[in-house]
PDB file of N, CA and C in Angstrom:
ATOM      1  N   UNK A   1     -17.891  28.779 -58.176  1.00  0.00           N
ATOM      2  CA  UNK A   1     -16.796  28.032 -57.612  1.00  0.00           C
ATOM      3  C   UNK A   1     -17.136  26.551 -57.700  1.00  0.00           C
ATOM      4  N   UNK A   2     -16.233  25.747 -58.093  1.00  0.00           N
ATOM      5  CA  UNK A   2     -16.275  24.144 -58.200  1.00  0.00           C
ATOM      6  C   UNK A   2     -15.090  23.624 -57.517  1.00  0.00           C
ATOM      7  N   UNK A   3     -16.060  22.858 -56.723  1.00  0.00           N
ATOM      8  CA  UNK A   3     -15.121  21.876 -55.652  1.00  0.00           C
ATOM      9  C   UNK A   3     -15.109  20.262 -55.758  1.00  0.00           C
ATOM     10  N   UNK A   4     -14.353  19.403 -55.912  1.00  0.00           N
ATOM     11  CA  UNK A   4     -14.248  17.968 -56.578  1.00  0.00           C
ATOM     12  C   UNK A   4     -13.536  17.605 -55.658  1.00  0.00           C
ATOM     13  N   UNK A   5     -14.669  16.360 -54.864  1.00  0.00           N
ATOM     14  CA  UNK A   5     -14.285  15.609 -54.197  1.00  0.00           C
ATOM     15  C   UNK A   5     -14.113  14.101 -54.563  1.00  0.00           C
ATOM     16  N   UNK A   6     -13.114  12.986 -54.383  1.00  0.00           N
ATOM     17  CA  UNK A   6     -13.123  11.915 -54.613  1.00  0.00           C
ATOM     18  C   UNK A   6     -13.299  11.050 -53.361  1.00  0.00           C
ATOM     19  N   UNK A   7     -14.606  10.159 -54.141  1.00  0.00           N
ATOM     20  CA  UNK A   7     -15.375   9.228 -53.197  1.00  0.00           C
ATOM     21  C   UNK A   7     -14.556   7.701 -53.233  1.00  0.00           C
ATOM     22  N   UNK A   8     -14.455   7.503 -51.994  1.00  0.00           N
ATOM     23  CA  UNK A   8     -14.003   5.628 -51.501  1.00  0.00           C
ATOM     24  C   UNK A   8     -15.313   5.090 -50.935  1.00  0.00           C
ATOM     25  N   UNK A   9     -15.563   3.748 -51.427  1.00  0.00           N
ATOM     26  CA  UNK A   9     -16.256   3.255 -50.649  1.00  0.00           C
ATOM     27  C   UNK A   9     -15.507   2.046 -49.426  1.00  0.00           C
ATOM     28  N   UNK A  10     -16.001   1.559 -48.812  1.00  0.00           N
ATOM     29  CA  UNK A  10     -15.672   0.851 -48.132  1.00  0.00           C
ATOM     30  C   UNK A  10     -16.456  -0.091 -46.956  1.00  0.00           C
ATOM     31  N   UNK A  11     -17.372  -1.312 -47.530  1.00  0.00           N
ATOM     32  CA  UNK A  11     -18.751  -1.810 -47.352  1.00  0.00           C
ATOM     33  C   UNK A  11     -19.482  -1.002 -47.657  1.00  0.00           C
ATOM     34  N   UNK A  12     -20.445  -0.716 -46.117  1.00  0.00           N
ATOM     35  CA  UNK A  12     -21.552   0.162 -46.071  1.00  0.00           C
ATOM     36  C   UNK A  12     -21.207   1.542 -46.059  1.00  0.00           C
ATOM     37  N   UNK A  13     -20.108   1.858 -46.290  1.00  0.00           N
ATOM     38  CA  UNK A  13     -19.684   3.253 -45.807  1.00  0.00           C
ATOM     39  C   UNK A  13     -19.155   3.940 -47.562  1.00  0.00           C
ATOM     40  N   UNK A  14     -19.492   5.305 -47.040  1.00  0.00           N
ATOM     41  CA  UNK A  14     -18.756   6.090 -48.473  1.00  0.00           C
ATOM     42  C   UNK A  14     -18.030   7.231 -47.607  1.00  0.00           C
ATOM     43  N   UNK A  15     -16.958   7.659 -48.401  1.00  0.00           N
ATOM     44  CA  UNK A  15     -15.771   8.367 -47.770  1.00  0.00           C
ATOM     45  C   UNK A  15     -15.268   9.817 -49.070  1.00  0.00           C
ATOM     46  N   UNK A  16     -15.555  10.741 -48.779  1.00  0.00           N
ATOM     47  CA  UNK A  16     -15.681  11.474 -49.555  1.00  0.00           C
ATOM     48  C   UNK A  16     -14.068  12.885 -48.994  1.00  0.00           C
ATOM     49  N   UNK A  17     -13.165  12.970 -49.915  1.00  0.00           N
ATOM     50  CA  UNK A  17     -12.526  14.067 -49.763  1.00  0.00           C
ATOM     51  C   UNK A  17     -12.243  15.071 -50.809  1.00  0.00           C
ATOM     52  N   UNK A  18     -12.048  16.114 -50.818  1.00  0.00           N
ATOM     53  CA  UNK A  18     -12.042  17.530 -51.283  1.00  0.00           C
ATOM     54  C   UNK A  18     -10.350  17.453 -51.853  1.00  0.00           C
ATOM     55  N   UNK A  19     -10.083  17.574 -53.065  1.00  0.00           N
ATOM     56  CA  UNK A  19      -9.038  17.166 -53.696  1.00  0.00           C
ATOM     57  C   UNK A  19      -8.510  19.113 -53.262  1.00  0.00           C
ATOM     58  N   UNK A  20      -9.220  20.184 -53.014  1.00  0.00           N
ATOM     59  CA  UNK A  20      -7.862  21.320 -53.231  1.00  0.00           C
ATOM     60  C   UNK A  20      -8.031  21.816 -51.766  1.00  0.00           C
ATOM     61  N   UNK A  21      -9.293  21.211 -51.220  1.00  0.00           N
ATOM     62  CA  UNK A  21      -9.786  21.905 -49.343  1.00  0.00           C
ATOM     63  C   UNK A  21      -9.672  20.550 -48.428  1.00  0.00           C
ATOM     64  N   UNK A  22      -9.171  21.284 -47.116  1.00  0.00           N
ATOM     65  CA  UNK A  22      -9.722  20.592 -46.327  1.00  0.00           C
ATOM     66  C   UNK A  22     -10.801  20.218 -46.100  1.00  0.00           C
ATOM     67  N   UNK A  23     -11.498  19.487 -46.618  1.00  0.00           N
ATOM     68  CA  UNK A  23     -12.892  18.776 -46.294  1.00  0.00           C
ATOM     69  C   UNK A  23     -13.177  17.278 -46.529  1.00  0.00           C
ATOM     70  N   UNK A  24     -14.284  16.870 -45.663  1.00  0.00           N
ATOM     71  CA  UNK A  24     -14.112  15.233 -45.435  1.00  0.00           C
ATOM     72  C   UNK A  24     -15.440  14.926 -45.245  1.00  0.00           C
ATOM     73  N   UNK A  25     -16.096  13.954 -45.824  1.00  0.00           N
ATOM     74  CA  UNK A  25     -17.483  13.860 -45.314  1.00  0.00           C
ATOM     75  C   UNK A  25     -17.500  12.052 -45.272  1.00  0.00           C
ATOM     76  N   UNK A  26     -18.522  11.816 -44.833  1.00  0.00           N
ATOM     77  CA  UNK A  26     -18.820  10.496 -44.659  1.00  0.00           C
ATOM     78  C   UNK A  26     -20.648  10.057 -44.810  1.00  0.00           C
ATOM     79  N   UNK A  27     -20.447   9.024 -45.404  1.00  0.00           N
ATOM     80  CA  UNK A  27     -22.057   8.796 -45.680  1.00  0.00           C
ATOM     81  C   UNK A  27     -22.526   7.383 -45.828  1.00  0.00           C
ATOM     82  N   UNK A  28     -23.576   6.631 -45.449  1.00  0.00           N
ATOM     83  CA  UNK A  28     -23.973   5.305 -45.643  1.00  0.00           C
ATOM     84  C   UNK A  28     -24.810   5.003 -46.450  1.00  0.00           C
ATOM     85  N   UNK A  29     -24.535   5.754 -47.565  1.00  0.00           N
ATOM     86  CA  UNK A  29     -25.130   5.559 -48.993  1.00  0.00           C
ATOM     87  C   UNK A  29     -24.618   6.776 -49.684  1.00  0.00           C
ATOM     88  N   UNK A  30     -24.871   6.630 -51.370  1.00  0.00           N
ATOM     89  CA  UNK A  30     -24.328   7.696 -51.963  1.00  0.00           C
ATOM     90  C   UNK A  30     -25.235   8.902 -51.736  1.00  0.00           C
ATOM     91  N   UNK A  31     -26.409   8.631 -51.790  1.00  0.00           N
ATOM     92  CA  UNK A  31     -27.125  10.091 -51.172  1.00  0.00           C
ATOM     93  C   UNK A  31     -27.275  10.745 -50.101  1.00  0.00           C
ATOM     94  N   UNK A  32     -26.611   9.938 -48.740  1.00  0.00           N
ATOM     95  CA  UNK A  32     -26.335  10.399 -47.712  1.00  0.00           C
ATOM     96  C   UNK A  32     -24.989  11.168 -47.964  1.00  0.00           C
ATOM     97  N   UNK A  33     -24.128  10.483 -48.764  1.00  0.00           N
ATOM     98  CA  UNK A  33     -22.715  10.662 -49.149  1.00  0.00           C
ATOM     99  C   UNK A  33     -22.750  12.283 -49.667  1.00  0.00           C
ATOM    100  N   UNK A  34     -23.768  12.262 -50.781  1.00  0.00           N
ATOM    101  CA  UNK A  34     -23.454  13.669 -51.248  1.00  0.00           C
ATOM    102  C   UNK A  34     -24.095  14.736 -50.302  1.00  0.00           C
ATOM    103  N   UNK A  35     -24.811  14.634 -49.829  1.00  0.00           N
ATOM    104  CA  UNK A  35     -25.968  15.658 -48.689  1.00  0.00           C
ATOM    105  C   UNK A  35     -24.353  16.070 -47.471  1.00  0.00           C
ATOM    106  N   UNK A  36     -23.920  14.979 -47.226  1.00  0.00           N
ATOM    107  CA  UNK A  36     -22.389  15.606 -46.293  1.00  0.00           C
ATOM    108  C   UNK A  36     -21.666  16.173 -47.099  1.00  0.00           C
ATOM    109  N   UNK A  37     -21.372  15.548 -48.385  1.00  0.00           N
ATOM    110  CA  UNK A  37     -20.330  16.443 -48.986  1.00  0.00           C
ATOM    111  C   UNK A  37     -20.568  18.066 -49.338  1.00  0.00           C
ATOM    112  N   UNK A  38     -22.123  17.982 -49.592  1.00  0.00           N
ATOM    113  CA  UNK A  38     -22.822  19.189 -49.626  1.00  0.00           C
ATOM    114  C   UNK A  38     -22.814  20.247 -48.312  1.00  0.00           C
ATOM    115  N   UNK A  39     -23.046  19.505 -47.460  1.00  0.00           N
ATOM    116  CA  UNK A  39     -22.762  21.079 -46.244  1.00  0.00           C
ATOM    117  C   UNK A  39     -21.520  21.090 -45.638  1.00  0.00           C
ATOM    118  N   UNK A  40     -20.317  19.791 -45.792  1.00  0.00           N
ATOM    119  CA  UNK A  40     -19.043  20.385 -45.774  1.00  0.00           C
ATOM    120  C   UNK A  40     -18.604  20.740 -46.705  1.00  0.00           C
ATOM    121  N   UNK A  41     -19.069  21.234 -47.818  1.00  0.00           N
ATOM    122  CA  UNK A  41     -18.207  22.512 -48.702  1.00  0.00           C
ATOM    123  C   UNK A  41     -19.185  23.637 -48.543  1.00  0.00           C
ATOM    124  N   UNK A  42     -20.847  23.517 -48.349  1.00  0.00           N
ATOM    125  CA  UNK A  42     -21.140  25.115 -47.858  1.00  0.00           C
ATOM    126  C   UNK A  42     -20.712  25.698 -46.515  1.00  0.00           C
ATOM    127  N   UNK A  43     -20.145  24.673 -45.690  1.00  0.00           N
ATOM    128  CA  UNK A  43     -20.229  25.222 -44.167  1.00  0.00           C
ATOM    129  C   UNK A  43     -18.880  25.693 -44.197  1.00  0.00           C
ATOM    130  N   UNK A  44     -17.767  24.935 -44.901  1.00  0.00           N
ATOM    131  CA  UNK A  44     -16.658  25.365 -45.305  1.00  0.00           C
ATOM    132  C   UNK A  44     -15.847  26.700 -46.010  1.00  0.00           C
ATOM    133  N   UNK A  45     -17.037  26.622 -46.952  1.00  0.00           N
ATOM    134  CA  UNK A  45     -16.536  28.308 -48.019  1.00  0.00           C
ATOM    135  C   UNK A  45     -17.512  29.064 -47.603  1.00  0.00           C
ATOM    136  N   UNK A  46     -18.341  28.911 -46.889  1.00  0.00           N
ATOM    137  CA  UNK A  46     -19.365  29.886 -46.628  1.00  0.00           C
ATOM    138  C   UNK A  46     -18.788  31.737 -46.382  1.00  0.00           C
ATOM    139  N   UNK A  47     -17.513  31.608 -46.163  1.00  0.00           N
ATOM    140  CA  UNK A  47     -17.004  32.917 -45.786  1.00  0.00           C
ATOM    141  C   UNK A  47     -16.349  33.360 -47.467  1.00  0.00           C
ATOM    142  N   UNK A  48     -16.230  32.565 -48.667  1.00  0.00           N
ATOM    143  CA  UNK A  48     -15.451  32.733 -49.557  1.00  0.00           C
ATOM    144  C   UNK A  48     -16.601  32.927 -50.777  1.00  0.00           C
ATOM    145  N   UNK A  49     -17.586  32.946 -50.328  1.00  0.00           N
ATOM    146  CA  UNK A  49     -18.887  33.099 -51.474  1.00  0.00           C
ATOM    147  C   UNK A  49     -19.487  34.362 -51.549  1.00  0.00           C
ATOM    148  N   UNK A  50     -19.896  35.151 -51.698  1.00  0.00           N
ATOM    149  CA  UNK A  50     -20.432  35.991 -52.453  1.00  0.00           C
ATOM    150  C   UNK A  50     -21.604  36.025 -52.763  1.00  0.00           C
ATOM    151  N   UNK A  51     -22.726  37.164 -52.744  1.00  0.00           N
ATOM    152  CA  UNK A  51     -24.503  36.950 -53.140  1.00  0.00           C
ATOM    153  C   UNK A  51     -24.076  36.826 -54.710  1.00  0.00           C
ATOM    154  N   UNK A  52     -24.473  35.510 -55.407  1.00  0.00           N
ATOM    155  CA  UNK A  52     -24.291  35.426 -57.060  1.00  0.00           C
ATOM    156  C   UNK A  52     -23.486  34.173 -57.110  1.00  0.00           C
ATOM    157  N   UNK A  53     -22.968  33.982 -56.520  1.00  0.00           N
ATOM    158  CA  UNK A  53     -21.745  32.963 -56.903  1.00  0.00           C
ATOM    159  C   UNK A  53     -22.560  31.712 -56.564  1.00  0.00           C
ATOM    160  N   UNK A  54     -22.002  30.820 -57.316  1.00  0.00           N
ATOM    161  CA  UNK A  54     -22.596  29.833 -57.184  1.00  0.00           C
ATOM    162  C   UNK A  54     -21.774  28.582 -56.989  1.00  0.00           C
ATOM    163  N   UNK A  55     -22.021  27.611 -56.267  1.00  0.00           N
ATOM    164  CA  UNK A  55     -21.274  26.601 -55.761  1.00  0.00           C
ATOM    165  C   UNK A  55     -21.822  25.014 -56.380  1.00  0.00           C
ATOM    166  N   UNK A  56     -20.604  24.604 -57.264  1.00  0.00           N
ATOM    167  CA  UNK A  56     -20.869  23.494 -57.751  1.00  0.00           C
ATOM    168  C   UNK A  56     -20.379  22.323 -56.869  1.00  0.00           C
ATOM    169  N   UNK A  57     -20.842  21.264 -56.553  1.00  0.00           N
ATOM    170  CA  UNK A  57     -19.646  19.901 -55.734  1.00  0.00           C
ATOM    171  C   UNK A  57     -19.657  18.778 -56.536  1.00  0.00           C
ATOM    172  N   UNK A  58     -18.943  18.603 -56.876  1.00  0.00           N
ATOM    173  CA  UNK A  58     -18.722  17.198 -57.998  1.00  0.00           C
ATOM    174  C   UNK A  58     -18.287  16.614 -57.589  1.00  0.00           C
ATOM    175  N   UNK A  59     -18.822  15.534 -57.046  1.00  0.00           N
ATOM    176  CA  UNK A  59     -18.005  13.827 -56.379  1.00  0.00           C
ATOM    177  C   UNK A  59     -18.094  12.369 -57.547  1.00  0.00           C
ATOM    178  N   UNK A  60     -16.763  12.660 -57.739  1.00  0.00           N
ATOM    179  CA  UNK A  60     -16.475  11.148 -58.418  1.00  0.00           C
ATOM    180  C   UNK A  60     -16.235  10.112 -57.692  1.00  0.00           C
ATOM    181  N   UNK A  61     -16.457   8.829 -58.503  1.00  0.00           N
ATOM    182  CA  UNK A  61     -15.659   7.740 -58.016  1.00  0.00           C
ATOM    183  C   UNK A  61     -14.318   7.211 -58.022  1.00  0.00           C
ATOM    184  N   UNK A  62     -13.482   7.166 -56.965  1.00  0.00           N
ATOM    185  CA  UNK A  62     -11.894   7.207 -57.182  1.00  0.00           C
ATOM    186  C   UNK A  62     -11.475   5.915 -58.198  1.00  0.00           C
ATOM    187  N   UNK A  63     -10.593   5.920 -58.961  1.00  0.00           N
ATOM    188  CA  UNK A  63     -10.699   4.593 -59.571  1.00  0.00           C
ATOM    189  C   UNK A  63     -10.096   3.610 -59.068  1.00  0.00           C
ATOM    190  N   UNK A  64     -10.979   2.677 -59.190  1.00  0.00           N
ATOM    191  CA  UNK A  64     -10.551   1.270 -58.756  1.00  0.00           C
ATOM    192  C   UNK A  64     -11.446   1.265 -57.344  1.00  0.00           C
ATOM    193  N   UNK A  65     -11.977   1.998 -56.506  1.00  0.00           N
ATOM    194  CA  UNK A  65     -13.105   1.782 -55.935  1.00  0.00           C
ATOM    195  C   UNK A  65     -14.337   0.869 -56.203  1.00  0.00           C
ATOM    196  N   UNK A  66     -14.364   0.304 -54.895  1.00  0.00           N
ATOM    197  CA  UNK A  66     -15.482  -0.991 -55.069  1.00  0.00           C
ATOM    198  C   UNK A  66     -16.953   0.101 -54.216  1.00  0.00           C
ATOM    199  N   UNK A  67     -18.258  -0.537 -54.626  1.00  0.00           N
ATOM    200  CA  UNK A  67     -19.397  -0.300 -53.806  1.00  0.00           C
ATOM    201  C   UNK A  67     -20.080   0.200 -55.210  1.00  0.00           C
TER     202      UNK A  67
END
């Protein structure tokens, strides 16, 4: 399963949402950024996964985003 979230920055802050789920993360750097985006989509589908399946999260940068 692949889930694609598009990242805003905004100063110190990164703002991350889930383009087909409800999900939202927030982070004060991009590697804080992805580590949230990471356990709000496992904590999220955790009921929709399966032993085998594997969970991709791909966060882009929205365009025209500054940071």
């Amino acid at each position: 399963m692949t889930v694609k979230f598009r990242a805003y920055y905004n100063g110190d802050l990164g703002f991350a949402e889930a383009e087909r789920y409800d999900m939202f993360a927030i982070g004060d750097s991009s590697a804080e950024l992805m580590r949230s985006v990471d356990v709000a989509a496992r904590v999220h589908l955790n009921d929709r996964l399966v032993p085998g399946d594997v969970l991709r999260v791909l966060l882009a940068n929205e365009t025209g985003a500054g940071g």
